[in-house]
C-alpha atoms as a PDB file:
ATOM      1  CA  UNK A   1      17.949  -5.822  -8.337  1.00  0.00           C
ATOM      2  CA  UNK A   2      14.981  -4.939  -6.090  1.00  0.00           C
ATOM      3  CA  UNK A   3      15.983  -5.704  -2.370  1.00  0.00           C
ATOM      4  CA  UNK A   4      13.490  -7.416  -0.038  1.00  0.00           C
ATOM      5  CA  UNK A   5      13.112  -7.560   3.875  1.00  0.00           C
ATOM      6  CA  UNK A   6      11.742 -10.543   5.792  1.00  0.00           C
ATOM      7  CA  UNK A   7      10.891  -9.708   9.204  1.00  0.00           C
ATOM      8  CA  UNK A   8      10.292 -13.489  10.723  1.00  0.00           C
ATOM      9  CA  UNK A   9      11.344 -15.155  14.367  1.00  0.00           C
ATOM     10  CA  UNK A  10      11.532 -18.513  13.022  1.00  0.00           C
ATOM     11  CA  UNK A  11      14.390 -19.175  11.475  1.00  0.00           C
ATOM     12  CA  UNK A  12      13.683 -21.956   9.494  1.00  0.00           C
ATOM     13  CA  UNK A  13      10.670 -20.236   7.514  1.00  0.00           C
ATOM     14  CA  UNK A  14      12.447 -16.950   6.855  1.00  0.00           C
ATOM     15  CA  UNK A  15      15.162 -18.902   5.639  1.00  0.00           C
ATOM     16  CA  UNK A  16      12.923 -20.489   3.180  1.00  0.00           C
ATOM     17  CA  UNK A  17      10.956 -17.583   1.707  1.00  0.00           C
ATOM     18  CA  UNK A  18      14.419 -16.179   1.210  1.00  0.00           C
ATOM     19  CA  UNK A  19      15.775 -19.295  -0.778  1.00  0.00           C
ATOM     20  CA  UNK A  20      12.651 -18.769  -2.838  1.00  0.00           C
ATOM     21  CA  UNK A  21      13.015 -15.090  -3.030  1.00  0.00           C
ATOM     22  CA  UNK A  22      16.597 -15.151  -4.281  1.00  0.00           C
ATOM     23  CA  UNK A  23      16.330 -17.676  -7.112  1.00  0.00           C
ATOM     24  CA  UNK A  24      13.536 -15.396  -8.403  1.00  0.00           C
ATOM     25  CA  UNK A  25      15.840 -12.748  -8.723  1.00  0.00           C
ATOM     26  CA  UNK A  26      16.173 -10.499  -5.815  1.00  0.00           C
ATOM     27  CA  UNK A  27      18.416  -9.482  -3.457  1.00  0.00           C
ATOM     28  CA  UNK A  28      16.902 -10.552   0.352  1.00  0.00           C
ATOM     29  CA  UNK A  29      18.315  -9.490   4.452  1.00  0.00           C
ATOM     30  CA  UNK A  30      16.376 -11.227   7.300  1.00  0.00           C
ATOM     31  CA  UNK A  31      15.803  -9.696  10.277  1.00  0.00           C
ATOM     32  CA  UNK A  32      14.895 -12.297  13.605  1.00  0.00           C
ATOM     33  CA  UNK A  33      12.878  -9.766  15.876  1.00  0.00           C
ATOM     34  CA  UNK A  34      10.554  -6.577  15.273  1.00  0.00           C
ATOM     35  CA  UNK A  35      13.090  -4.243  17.271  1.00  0.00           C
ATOM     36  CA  UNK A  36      15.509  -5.297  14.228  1.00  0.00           C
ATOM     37  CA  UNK A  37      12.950  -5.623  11.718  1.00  0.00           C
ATOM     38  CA  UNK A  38      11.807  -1.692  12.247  1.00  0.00           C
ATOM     39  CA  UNK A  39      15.669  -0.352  12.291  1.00  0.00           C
ATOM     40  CA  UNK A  40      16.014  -1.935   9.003  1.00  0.00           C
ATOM     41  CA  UNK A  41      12.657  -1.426   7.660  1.00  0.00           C
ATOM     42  CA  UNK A  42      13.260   2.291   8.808  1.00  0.00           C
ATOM     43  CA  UNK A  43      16.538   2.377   6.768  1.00  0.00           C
ATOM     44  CA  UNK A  44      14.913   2.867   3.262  1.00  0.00           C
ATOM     45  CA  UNK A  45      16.510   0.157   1.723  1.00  0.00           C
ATOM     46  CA  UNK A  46      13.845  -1.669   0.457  1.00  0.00           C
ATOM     47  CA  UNK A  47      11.878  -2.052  -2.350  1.00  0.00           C
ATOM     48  CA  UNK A  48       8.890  -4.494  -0.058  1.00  0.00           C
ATOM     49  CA  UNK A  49       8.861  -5.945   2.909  1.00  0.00           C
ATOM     50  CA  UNK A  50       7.254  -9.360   4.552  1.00  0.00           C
ATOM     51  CA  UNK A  51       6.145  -8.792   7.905  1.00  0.00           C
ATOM     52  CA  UNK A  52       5.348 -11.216  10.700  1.00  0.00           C
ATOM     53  CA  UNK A  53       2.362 -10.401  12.931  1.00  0.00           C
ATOM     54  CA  UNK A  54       3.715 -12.205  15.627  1.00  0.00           C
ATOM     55  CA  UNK A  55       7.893 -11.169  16.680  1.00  0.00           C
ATOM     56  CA  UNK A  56       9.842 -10.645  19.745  1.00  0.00           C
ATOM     57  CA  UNK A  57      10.208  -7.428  20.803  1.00  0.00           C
ATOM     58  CA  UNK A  58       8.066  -5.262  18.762  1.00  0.00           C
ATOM     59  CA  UNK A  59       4.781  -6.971  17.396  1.00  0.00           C
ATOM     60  CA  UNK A  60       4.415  -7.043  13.545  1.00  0.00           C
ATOM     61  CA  UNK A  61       1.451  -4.659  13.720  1.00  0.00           C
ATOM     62  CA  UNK A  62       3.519  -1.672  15.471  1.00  0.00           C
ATOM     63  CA  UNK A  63       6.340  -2.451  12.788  1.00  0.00           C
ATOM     64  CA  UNK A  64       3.584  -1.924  10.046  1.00  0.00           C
ATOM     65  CA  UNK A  65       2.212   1.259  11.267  1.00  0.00           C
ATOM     66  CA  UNK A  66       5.944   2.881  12.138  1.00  0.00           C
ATOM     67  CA  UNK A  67       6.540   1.919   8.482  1.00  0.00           C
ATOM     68  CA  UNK A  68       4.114   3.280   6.967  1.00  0.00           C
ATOM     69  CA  UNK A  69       4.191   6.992   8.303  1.00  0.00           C
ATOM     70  CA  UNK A  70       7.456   6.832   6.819  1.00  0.00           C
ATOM     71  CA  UNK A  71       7.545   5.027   3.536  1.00  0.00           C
ATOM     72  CA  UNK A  72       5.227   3.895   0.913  1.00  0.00           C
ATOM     73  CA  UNK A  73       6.725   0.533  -0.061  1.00  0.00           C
ATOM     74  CA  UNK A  74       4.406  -2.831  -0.182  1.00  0.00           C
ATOM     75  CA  UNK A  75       4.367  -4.346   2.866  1.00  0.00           C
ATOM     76  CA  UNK A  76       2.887  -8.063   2.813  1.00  0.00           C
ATOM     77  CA  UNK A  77       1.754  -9.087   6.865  1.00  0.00           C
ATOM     78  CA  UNK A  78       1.831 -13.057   6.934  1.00  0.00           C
ATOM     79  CA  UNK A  79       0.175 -14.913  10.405  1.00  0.00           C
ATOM     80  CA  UNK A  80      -0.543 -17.817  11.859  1.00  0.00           C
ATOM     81  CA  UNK A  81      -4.103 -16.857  12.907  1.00  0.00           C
ATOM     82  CA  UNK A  82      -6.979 -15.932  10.459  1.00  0.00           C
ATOM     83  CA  UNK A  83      -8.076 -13.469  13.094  1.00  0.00           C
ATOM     84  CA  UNK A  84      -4.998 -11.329  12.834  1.00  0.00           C
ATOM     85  CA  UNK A  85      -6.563 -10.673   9.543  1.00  0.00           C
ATOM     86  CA  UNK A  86      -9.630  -8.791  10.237  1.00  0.00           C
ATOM     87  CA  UNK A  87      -7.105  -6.777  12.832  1.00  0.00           C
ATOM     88  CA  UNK A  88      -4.699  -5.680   9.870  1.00  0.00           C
ATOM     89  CA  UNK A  89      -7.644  -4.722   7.781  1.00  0.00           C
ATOM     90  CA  UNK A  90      -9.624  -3.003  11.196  1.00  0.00           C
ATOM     91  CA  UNK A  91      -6.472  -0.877  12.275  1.00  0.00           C
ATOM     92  CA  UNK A  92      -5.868   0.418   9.250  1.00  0.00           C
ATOM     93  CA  UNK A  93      -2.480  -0.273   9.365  1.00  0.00           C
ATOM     94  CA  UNK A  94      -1.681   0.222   5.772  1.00  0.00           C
ATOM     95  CA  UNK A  95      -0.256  -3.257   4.874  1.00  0.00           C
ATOM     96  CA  UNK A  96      -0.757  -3.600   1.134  1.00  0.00           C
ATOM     97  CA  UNK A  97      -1.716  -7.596   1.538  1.00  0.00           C
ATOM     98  CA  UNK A  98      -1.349 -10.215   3.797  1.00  0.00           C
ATOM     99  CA  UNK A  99      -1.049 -14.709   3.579  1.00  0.00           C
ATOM    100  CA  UNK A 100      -1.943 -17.146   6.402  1.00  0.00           C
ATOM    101  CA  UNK A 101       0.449 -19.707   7.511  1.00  0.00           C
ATOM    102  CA  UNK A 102       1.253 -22.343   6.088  1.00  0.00           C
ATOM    103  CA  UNK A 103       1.355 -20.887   2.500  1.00  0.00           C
ATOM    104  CA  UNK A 104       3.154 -22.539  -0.474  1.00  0.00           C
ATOM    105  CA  UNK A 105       6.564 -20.256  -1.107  1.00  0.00           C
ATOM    106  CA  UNK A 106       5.395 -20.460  -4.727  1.00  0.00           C
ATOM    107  CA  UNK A 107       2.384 -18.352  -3.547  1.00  0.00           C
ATOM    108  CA  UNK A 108       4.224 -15.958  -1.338  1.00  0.00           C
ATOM    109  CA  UNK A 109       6.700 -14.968  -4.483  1.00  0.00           C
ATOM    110  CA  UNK A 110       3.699 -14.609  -6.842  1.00  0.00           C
ATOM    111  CA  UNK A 111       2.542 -12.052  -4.254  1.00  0.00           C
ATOM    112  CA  UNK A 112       5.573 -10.147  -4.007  1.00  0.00           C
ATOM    113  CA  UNK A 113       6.372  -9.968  -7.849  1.00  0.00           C
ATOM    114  CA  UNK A 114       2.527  -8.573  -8.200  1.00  0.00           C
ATOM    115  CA  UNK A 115       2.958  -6.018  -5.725  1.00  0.00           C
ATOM    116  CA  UNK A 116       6.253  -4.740  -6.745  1.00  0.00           C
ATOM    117  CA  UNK A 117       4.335  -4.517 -10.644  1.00  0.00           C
ATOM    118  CA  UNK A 118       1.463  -2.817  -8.761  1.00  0.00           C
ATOM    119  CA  UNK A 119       3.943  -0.362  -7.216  1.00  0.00           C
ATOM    120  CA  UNK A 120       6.309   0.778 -10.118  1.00  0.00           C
ATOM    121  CA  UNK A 121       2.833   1.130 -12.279  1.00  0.00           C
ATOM    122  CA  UNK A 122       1.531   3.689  -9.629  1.00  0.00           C
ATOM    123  CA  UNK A 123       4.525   5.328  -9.172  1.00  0.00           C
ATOM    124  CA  UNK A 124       5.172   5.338 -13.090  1.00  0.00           C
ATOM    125  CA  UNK A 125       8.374   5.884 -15.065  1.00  0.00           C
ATOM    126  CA  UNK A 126       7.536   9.448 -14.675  1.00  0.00           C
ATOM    127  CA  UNK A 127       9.130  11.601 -11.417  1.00  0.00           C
ATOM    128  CA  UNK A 128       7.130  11.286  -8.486  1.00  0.00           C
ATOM    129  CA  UNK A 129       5.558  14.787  -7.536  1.00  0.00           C
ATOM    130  CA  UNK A 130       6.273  15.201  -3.624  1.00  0.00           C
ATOM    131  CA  UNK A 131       3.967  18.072  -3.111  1.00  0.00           C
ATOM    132  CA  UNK A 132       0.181  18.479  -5.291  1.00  0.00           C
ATOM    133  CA  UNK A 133      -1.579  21.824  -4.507  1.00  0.00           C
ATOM    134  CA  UNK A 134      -4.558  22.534  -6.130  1.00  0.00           C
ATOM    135  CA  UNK A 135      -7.534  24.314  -4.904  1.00  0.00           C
ATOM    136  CA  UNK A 136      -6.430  24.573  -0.901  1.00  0.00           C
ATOM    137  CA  UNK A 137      -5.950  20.647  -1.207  1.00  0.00           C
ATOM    138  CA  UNK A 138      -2.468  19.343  -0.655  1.00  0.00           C
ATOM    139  CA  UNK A 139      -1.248  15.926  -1.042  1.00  0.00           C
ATOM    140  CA  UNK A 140       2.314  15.526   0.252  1.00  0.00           C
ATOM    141  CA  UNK A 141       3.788  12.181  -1.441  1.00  0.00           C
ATOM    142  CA  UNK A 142       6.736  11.766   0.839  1.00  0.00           C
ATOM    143  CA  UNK A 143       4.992  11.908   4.112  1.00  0.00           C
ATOM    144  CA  UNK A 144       2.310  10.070   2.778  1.00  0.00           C
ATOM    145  CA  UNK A 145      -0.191  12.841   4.540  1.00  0.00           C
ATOM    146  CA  UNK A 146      -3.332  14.907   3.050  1.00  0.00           C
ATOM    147  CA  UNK A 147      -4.260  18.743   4.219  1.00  0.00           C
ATOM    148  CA  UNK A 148      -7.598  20.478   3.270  1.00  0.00           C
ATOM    149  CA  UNK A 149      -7.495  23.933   3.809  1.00  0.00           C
ATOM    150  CA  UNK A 150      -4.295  23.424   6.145  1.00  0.00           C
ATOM    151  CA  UNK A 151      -6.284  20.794   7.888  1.00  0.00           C
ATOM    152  CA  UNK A 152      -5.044  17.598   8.073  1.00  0.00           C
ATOM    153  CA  UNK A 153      -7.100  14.387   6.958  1.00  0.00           C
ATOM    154  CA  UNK A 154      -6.949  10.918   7.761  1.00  0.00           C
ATOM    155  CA  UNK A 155      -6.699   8.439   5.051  1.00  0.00           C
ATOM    156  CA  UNK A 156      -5.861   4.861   4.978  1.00  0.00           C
ATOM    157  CA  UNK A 157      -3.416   3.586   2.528  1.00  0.00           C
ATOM    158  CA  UNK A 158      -5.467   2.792  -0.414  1.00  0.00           C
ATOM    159  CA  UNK A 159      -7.348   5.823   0.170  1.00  0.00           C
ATOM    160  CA  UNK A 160      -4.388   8.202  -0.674  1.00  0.00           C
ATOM    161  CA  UNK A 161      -3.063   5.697  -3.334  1.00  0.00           C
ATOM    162  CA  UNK A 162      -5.978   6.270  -5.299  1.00  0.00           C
ATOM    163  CA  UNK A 163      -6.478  10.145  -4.883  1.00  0.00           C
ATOM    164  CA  UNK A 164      -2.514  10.139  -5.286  1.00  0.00           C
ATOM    165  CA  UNK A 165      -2.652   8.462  -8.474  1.00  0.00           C
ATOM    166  CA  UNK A 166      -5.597  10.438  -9.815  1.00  0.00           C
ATOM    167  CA  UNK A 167      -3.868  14.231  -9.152  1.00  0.00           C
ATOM    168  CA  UNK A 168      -0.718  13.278 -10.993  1.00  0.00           C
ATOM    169  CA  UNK A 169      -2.925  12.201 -13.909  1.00  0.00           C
ATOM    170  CA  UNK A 170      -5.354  15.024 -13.899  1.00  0.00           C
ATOM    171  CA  UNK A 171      -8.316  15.367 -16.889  1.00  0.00           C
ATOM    172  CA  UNK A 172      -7.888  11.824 -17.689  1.00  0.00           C
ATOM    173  CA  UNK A 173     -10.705   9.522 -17.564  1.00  0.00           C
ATOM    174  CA  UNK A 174     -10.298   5.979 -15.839  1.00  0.00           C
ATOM    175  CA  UNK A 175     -12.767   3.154 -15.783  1.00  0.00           C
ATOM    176  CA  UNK A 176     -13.389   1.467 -12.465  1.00  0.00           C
ATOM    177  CA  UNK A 177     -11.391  -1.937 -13.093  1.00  0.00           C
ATOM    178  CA  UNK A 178      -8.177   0.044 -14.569  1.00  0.00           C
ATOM    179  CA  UNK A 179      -8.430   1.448 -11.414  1.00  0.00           C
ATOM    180  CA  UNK A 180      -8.748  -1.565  -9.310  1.00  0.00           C
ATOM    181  CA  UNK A 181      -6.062  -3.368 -11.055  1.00  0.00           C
ATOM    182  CA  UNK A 182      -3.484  -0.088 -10.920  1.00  0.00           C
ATOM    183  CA  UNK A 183      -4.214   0.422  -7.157  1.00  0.00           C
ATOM    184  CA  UNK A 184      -5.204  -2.969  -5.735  1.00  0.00           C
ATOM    185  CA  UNK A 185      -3.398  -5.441  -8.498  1.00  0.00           C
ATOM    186  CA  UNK A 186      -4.841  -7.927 -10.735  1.00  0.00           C
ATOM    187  CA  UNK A 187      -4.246 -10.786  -7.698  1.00  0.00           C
ATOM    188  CA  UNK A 188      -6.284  -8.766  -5.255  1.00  0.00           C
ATOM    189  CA  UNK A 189      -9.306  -9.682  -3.325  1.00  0.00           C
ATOM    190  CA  UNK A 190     -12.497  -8.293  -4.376  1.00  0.00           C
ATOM    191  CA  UNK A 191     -13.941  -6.130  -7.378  1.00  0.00           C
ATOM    192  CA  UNK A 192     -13.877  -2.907  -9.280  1.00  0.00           C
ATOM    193  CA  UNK A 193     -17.124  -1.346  -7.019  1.00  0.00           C
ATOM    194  CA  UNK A 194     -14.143  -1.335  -4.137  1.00  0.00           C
ATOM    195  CA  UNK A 195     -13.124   1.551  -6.174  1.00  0.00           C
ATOM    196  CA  UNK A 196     -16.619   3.147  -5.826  1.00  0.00           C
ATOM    197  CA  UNK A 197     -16.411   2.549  -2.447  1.00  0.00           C
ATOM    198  CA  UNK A 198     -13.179   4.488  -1.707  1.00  0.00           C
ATOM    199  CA  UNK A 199     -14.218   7.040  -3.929  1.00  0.00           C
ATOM    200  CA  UNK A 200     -17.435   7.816  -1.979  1.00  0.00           C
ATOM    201  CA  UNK A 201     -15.251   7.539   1.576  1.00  0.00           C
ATOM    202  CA  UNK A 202     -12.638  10.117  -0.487  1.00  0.00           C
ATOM    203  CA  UNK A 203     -15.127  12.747  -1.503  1.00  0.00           C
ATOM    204  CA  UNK A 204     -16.905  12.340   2.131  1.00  0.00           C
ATOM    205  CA  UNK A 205     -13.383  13.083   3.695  1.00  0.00           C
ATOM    206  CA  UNK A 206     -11.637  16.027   1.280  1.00  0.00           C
ATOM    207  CA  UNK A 207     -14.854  17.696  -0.735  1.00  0.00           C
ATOM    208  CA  UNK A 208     -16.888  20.412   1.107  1.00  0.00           C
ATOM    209  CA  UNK A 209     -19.987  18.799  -0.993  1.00  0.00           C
ATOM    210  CA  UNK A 210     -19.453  15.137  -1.783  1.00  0.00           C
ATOM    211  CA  UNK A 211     -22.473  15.631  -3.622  1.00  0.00           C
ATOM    212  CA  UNK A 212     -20.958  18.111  -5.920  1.00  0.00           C
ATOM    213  CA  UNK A 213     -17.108  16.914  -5.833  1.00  0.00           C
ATOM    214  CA  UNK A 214     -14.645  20.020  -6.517  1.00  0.00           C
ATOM    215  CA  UNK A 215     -11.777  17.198  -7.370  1.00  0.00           C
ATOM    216  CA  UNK A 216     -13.167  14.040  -8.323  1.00  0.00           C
ATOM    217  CA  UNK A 217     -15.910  13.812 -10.942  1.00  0.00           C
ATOM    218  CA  UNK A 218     -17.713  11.416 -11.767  1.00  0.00           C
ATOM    219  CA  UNK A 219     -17.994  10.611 -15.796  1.00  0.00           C
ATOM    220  CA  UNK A 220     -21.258   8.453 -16.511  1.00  0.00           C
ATOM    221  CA  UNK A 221     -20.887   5.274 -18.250  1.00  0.00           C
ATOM    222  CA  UNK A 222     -16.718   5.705 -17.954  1.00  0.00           C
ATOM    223  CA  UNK A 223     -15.091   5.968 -14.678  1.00  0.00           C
ATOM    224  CA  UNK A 224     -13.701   8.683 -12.972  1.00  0.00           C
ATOM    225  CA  UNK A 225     -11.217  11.643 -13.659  1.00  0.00           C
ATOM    226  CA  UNK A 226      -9.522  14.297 -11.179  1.00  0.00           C
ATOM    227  CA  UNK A 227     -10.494  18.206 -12.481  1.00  0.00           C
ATOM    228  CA  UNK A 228      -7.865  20.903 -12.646  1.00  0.00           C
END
């Protein structure tokens, strides 16, 4: 049974995304405040968690980011204000998704069912590598962190899903919308020339020429496929 956290001050609401949660199936803790929220989020525990912006003690944002250096898991930010949303996506915080009060719970399980499918498909039934070398580039799965030539680069969340994905699959061709749908989900905002996007931002970050990609090639007419 996959275990969810809801990090949420009011009381009321968190008890209702739980009621929803649990007659869908999984197993749910609450916690009231970010200081609790980030020792249980912390714990490894959990399979996603849903993330208030706005909580006593420790905002949702810091709880996010503390996360994420540790664990990979989908984390789904809800707030109150639409302009918390162009500060999840501007930090780079690396929530997976995010809903705007008031939402239907109806919605808010459809999200999490989508992004736990998203996350077991990228992962795969297959055993997570924790360390890919190839070529002075090293992409360490359980930190979540990418070195170049021992240097270490900066890459938001999506960013290393997509290189991750495409080094344990090596040789093999994929089309921009199997990408979009493995790495964003089907339920995700946007389109398949995201994936060109991140690409280009990829290749600008670990390729000495991202005009002439070492790692990454481009395959005309198909998609894209990671060289060994």
């Amino acid at each position: 049974m996959k275990k969810i956290l809801i990090v949420e001050d009011e009381q009321l609401i968190a008890e209702l995304e739980r009621d929803y949660l649990e007659v869908s199936g999984y197993q749910v803790d609450i916690a009231t405040d970010g200081e609790q929220g980030l020792k249980l989020g912390l714990s490894g525990e959990y399979d996603l968690i849903i993330l208030d912006v706005m909580l006593p003690l420790v905002n949702g944002f810091e709880v996010c980011k503390r996360i994420r250096e540790k664990y990979q898991i989908p984390i789904l930010m809800v707030t109150a204000k639409k302009e918390d949303i162009d500060l999840i996506r501007g930090l780079g915080l690396g929530a997976d998704d995010y809903i705007t009060k008031p939402f239907k719970p109806g919605e808010l399980v459809a999200r999490v069912k989508a992004h736990l499918a998203r996350y077991e498909r990228l992962i795969g039934t297959k055993e997570s590598k924790e360390e890919i070398r190839i070529h002075g580039l090293l992409i360490d799965y359980g930190s979540r962190r990418v070195f170049v030539h021992e240097q270490e680069i900066s890459l938001t969340t999506k960013e290393f899903d997509l290189l991750y994905f495409l080094a344990m699959n090596p040789n093999r061709v994929y089309s921009k919308d199997h990408l979009f749908e493995r790495i964003w989900g089907l339920d995700a905002m946007g389109d398949s020339q995201t994936v060109t996007v991140h690409i280009r931002k990829l290749r600008e970050k670990i390729e000495m020429d991202p005009s002439n990609s070492q790692f990454i090639e481009t395959v005309w007419g198909a998609g894209y496929r990671f060289r060994l």
